[in-house]
Protein backbone atom coordinates (compact mmCIF):
# COMPACT_ATOMS: atom_id res chain seq x y z
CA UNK A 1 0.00 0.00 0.00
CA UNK A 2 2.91 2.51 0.71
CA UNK A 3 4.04 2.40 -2.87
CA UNK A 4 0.90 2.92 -4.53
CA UNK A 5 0.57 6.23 -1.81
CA UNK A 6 4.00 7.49 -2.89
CA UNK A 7 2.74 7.10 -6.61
CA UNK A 8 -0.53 8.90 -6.08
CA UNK A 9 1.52 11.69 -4.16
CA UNK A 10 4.39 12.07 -7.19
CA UNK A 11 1.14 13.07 -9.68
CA UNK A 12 -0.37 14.98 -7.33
CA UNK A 13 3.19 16.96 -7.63
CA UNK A 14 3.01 17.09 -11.05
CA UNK A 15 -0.29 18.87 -11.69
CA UNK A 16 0.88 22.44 -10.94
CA UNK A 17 3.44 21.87 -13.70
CA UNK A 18 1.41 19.96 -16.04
CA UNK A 19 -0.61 23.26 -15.59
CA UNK A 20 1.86 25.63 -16.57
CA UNK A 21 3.28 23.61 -19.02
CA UNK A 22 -0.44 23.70 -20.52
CA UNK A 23 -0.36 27.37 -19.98
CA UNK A 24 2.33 28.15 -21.48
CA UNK A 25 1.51 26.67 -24.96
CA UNK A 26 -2.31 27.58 -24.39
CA UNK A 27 -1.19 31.15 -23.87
CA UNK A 28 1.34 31.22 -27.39
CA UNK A 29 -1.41 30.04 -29.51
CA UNK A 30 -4.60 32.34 -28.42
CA UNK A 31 -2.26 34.99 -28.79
CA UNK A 32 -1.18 34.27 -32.46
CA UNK A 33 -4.50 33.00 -33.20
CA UNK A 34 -2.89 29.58 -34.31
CA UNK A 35 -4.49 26.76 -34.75
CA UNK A 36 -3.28 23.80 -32.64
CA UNK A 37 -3.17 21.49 -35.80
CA UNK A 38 -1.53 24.42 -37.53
CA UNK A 39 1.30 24.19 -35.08
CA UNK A 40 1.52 20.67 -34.85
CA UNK A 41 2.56 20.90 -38.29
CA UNK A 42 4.89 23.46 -38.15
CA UNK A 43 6.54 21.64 -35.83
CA UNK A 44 6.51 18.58 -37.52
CA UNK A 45 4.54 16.29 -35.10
CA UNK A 46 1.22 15.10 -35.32
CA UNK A 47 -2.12 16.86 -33.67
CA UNK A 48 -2.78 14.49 -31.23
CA UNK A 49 0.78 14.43 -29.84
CA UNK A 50 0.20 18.17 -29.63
CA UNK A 51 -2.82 17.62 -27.75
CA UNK A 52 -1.09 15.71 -24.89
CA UNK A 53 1.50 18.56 -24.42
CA UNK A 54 -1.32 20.87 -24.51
CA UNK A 55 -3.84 18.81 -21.89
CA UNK A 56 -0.96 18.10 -19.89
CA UNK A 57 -0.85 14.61 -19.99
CA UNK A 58 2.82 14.41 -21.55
CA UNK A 59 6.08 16.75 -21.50
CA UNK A 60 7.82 16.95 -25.11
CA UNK A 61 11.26 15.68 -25.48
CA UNK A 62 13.88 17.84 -25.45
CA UNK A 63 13.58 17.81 -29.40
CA UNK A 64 10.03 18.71 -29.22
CA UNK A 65 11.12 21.66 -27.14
CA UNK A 66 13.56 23.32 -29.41
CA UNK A 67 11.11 22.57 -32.19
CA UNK A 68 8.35 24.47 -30.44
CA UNK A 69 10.88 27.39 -28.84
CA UNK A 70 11.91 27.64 -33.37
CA UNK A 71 7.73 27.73 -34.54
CA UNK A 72 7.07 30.34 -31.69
CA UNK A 73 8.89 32.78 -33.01
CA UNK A 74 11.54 31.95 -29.60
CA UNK A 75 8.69 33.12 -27.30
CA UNK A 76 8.01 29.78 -26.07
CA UNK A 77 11.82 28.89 -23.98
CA UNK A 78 12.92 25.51 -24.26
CA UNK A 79 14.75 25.55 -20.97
CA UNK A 80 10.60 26.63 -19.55
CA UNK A 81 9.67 23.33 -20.88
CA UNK A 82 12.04 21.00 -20.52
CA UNK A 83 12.33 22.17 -16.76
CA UNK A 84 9.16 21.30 -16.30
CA UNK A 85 10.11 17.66 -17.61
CA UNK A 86 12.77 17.10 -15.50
CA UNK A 87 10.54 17.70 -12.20
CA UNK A 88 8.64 14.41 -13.18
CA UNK A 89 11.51 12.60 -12.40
């Protein structure tokens, strides 16, 4: 039973950055009035991959990153995502 607790505990931890993470890329595209399949092109991934980033359920790679920081225009920092990542650990 303790390891399932310590599981449920590590998501818990996760949510505020799954949140800002979600943010983040939320924010970018209402501002430039982009489409999220738009941008899952320009990237060079497919929608529904997009859609995880976007609903939080997965962080992109560290590829994924530096695509989105180049398709943003360099708003969107890599280091701001990829942070993020590394506190799932």
């Amino acid at each position: 039973m303790q390891g399932k607790r310590t599981g449920i505990r590590k998501k818990l931890n996760l949510l505020p950055k799954r949140k800002q993470m979600t943010h983040i890329i939320k924010q970018y595209l209402d501002k430039h009035e982009i489409s999220a399949p738009a941008f899952a092109n320009e990237i060079g991934i497919n929608r529904s991959s997009l859609n995880r980033y976007i609903n939080g359920v997965r962080f992109p790679s560290r590829d994924i990153a530096l695509r989105i920081y180049e398709a943003s225009q360099k708003e969107i920092q890599p280091e701001e995502l990829y942070a993020l990542r590394e506190g799932e650990r």
